[in-house]
N, C-alpha and C. Protein backbone atom coordinates (compact mmCIF):
# COMPACT_ATOMS: atom_id res chain seq x y z
N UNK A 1 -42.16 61.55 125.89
CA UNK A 1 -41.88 62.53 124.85
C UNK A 1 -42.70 63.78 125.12
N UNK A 2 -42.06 65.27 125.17
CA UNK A 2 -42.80 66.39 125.11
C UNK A 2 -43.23 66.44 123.89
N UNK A 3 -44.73 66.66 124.15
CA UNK A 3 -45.49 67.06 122.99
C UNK A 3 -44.89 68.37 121.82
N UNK A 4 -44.48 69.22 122.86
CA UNK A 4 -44.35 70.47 122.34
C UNK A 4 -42.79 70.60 121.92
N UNK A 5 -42.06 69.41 121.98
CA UNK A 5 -40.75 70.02 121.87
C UNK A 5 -40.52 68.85 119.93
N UNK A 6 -40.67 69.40 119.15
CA UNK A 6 -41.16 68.27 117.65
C UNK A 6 -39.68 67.48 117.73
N UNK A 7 -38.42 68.75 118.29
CA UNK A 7 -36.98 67.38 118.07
C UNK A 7 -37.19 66.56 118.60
N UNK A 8 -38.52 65.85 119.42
CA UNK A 8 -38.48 64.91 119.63
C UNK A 8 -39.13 63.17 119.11
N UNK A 9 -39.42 63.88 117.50
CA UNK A 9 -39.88 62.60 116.14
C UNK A 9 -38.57 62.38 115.78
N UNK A 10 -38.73 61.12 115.71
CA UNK A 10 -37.44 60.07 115.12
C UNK A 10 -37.07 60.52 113.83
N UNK A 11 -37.43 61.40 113.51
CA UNK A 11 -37.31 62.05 112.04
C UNK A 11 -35.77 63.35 111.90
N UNK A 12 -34.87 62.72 112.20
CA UNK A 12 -33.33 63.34 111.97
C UNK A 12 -32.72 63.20 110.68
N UNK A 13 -32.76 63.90 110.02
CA UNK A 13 -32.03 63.59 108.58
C UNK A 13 -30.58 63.63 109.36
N UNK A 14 -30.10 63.78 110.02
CA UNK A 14 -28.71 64.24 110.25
C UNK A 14 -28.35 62.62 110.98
N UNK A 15 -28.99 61.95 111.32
CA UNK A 15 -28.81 61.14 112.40
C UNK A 15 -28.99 59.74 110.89
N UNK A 16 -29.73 59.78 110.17
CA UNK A 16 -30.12 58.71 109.03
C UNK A 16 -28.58 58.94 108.48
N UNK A 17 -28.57 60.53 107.64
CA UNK A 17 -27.02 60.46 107.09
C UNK A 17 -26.15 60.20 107.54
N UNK A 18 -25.67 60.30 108.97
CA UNK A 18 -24.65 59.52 109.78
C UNK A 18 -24.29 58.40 109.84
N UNK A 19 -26.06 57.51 109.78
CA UNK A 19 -26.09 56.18 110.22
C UNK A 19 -25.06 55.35 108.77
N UNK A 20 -25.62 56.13 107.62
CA UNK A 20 -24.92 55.06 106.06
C UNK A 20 -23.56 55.60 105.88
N UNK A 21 -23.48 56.62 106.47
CA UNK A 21 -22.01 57.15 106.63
C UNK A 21 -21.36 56.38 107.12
N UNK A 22 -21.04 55.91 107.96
CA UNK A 22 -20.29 55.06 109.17
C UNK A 22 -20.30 53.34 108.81
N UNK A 23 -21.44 53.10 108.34
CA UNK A 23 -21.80 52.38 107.60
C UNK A 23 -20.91 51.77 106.30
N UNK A 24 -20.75 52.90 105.71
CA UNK A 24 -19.73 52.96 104.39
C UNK A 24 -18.15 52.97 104.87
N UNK A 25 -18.08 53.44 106.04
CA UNK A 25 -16.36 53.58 106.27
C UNK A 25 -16.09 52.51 107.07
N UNK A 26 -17.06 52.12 107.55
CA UNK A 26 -16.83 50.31 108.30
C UNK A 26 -16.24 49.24 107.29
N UNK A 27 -17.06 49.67 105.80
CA UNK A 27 -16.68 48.70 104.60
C UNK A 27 -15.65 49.37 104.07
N UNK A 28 -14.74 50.20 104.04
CA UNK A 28 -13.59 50.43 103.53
C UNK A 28 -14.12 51.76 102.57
N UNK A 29 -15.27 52.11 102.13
CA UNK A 29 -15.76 52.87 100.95
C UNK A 29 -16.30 51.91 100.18
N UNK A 30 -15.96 50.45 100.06
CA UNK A 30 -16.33 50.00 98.84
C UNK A 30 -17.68 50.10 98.86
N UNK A 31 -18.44 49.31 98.09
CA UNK A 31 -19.74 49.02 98.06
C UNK A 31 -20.35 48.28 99.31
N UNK A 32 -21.58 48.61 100.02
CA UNK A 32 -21.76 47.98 101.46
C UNK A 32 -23.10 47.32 101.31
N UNK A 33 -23.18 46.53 102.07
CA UNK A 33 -24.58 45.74 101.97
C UNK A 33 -24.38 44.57 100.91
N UNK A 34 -23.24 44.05 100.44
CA UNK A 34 -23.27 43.23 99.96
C UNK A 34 -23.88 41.54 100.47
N UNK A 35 -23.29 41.57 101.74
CA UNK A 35 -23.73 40.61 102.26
C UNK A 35 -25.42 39.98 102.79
N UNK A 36 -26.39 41.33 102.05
CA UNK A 36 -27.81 41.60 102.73
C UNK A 36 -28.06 42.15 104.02
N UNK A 37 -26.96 42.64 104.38
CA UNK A 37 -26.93 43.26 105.71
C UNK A 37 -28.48 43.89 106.18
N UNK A 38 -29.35 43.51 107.71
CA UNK A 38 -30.39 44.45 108.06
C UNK A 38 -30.04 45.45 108.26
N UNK A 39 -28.72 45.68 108.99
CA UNK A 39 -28.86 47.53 109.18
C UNK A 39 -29.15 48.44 108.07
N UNK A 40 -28.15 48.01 106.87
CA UNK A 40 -28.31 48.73 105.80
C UNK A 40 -29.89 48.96 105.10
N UNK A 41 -30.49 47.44 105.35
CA UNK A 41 -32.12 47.79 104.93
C UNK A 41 -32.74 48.62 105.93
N UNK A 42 -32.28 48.49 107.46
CA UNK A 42 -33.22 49.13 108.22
C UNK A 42 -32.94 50.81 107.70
N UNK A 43 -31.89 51.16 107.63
CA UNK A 43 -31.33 52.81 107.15
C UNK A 43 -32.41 52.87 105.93
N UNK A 44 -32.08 51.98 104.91
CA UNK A 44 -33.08 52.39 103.68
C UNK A 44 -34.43 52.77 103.72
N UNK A 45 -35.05 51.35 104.73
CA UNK A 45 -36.72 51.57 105.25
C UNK A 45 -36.51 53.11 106.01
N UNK A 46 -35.46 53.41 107.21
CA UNK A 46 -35.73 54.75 107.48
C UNK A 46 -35.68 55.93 106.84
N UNK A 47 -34.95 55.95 105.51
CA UNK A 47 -34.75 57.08 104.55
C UNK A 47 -36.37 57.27 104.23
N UNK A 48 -36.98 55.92 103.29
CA UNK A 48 -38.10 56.01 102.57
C UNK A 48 -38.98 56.64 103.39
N UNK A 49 -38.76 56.61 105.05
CA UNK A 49 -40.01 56.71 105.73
C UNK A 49 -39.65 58.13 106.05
N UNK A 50 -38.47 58.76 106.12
CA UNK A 50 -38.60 60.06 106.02
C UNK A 50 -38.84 61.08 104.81
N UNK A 51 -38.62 60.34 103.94
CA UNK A 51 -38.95 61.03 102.29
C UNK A 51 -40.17 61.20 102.86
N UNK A 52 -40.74 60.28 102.83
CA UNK A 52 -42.78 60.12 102.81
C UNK A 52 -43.07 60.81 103.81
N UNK A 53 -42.42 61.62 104.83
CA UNK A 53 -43.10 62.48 106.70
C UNK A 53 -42.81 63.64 105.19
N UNK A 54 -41.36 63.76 104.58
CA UNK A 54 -41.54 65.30 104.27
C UNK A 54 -42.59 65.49 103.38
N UNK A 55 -43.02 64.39 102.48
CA UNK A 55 -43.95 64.68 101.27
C UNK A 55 -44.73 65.16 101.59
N UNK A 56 -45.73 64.32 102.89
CA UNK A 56 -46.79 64.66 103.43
C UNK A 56 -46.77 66.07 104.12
N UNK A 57 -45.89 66.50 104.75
CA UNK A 57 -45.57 67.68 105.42
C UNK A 57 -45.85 68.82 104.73
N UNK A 58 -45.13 68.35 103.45
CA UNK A 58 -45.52 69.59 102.59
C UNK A 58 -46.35 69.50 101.64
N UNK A 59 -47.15 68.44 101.75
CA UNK A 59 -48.78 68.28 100.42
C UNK A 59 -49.27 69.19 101.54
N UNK A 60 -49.49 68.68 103.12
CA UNK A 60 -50.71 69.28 103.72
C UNK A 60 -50.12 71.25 103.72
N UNK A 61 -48.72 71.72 103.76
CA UNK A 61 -48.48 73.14 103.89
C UNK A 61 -49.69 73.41 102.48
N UNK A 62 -49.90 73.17 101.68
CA UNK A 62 -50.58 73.78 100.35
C UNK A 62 -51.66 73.58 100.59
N UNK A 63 -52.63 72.90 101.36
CA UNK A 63 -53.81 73.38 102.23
C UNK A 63 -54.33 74.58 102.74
N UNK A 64 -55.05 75.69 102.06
CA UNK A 64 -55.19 76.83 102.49
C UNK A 64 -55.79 76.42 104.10
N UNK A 65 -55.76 77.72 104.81
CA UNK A 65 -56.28 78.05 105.97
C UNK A 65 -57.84 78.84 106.13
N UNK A 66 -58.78 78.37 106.57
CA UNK A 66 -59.70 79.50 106.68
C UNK A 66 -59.78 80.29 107.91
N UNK A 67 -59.32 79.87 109.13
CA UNK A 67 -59.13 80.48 110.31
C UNK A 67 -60.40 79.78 111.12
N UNK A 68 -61.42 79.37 110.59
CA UNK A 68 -62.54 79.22 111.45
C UNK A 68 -62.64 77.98 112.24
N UNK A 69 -61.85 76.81 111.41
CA UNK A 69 -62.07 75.78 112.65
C UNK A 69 -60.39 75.47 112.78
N UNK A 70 -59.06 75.61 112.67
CA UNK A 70 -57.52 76.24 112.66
C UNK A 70 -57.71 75.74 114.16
N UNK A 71 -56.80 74.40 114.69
CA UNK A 71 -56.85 74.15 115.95
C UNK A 71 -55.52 75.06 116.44
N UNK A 72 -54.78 75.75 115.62
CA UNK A 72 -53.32 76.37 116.04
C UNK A 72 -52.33 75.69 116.32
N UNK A 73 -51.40 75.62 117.40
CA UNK A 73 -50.43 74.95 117.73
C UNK A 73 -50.70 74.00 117.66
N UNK A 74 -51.50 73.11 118.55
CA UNK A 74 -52.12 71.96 119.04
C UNK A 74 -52.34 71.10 117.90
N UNK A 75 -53.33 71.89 117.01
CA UNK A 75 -53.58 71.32 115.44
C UNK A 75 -52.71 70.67 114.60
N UNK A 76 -51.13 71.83 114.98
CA UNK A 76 -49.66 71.40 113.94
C UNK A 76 -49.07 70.17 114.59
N UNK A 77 -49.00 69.96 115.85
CA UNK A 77 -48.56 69.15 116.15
C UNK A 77 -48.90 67.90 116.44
N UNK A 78 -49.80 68.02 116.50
CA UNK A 78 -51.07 66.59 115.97
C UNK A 78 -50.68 66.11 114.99
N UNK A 79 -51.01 66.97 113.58
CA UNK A 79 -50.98 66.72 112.71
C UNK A 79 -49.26 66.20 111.98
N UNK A 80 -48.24 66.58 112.81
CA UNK A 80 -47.03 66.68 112.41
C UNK A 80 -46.62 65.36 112.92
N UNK A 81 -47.32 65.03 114.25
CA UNK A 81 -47.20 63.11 115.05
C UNK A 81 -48.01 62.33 113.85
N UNK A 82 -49.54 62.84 113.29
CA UNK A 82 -49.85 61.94 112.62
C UNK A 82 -48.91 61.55 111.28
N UNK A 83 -48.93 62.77 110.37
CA UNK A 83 -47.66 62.10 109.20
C UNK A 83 -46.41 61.45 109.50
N UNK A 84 -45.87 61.63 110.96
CA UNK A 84 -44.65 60.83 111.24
C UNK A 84 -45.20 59.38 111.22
N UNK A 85 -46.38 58.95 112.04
CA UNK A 85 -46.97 57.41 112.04
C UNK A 85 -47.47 57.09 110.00
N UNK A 86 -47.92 58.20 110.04
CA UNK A 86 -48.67 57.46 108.70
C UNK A 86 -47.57 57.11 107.85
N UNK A 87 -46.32 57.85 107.67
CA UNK A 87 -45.32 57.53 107.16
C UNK A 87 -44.69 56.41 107.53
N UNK A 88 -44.26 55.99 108.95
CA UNK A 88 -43.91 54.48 109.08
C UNK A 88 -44.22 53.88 108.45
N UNK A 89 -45.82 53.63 108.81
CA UNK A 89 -47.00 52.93 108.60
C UNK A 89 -46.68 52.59 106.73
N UNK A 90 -46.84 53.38 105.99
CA UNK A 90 -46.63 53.51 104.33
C UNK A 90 -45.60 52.74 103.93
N UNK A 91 -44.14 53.10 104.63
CA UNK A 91 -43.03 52.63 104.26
C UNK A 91 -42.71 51.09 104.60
N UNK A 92 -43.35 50.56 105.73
CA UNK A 92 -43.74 49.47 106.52
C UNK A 92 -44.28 48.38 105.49
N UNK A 93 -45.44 49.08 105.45
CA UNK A 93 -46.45 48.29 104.26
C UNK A 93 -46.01 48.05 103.03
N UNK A 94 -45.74 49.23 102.50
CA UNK A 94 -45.89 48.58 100.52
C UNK A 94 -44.83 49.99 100.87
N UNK A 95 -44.90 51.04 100.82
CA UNK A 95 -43.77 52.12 100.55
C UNK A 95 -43.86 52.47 99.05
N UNK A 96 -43.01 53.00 98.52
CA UNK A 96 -43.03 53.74 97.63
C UNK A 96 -41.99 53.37 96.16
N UNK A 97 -41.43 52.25 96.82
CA UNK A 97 -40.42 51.74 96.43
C UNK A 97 -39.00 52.38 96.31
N UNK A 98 -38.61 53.10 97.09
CA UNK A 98 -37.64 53.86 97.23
C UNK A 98 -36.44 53.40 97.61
N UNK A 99 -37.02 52.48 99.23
CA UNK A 99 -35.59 51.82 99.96
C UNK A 99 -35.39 50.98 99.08
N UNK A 100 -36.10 49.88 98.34
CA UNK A 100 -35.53 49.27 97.81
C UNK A 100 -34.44 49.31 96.78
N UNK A 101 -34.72 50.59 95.95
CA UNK A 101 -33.30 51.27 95.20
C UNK A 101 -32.56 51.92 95.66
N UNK A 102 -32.58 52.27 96.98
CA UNK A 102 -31.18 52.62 97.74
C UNK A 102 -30.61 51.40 98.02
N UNK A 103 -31.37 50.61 98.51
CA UNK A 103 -30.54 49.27 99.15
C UNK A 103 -29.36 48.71 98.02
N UNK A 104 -30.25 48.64 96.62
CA UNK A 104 -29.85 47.92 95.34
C UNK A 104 -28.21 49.21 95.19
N UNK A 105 -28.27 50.81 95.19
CA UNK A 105 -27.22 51.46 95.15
C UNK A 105 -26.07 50.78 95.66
N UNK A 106 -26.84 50.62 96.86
CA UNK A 106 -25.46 50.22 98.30
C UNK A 106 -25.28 49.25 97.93
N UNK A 107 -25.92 48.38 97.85
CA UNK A 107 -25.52 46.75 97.59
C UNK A 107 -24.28 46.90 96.39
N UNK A 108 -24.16 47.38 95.29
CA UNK A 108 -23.31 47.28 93.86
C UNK A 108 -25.10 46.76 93.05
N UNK A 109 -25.78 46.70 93.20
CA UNK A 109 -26.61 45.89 92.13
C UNK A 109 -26.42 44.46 92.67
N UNK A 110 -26.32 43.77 93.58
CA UNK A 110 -26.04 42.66 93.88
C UNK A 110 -27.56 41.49 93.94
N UNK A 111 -27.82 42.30 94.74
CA UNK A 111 -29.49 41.88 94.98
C UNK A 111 -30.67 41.21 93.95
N UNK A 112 -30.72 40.42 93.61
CA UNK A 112 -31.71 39.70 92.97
C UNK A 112 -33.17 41.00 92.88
N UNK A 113 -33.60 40.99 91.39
CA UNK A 113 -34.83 41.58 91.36
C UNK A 113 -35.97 40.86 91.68
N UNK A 114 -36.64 40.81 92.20
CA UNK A 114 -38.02 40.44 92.33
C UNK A 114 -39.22 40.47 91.08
């Protein structure tokens, strides 16, 4: 992976919306994931984990700058690999509870609550 080139974080909204797209027209439109399908959870875990790269993305933009220790480029993109991991990492673990109410959308409500 080039460091310097960022299209290269797994982080595609265009490529996630595709994925439940296709997804949905495989099942006719109806309701999908009925069956507990993983893909459909893996799409959900990947939504949650991109919600959580943008959150972070933009808590740290509201971080003023002082200029004096500002690594520049180098700094952003560090920092732009770390929220992509820490975000896995979040959504992986405990998350936010997010995928799990997309999954429950897709499913019809099918899914047993916990």
């Amino acid at each position: 992976m080039d460091p310097l080139n960022m299209q290269n974080i797994s982080y595609q909204p265009m490529e996630l919306e595709k994925r439940i797209e296709n997804l949905s027209r495989r099942e006719g439109g109806k309701k999908i994931a009925s069956d507990g399908s993983s893909e459909v959870k893996k799409a959900c875990a990947d939504m949650e984990s991109l919600f959580i790269f943008y959150l972070l993305k933009e808590m740290r933009a509201t971080v003023p700058k002082t200029g004096y220790l500002d690594g520049g480029k180098s700094e952003e993109i560090y920092t732009s690999m770390l929220d992509a991991r820490l975000s896995k990492e979040l959504a992986a673990e405990r998350g936010i509870g997010l995928a799990p109410m997309l999954y429950e959308k897709l499913s019809g409500g099918t899914e047993k609550k916990r």
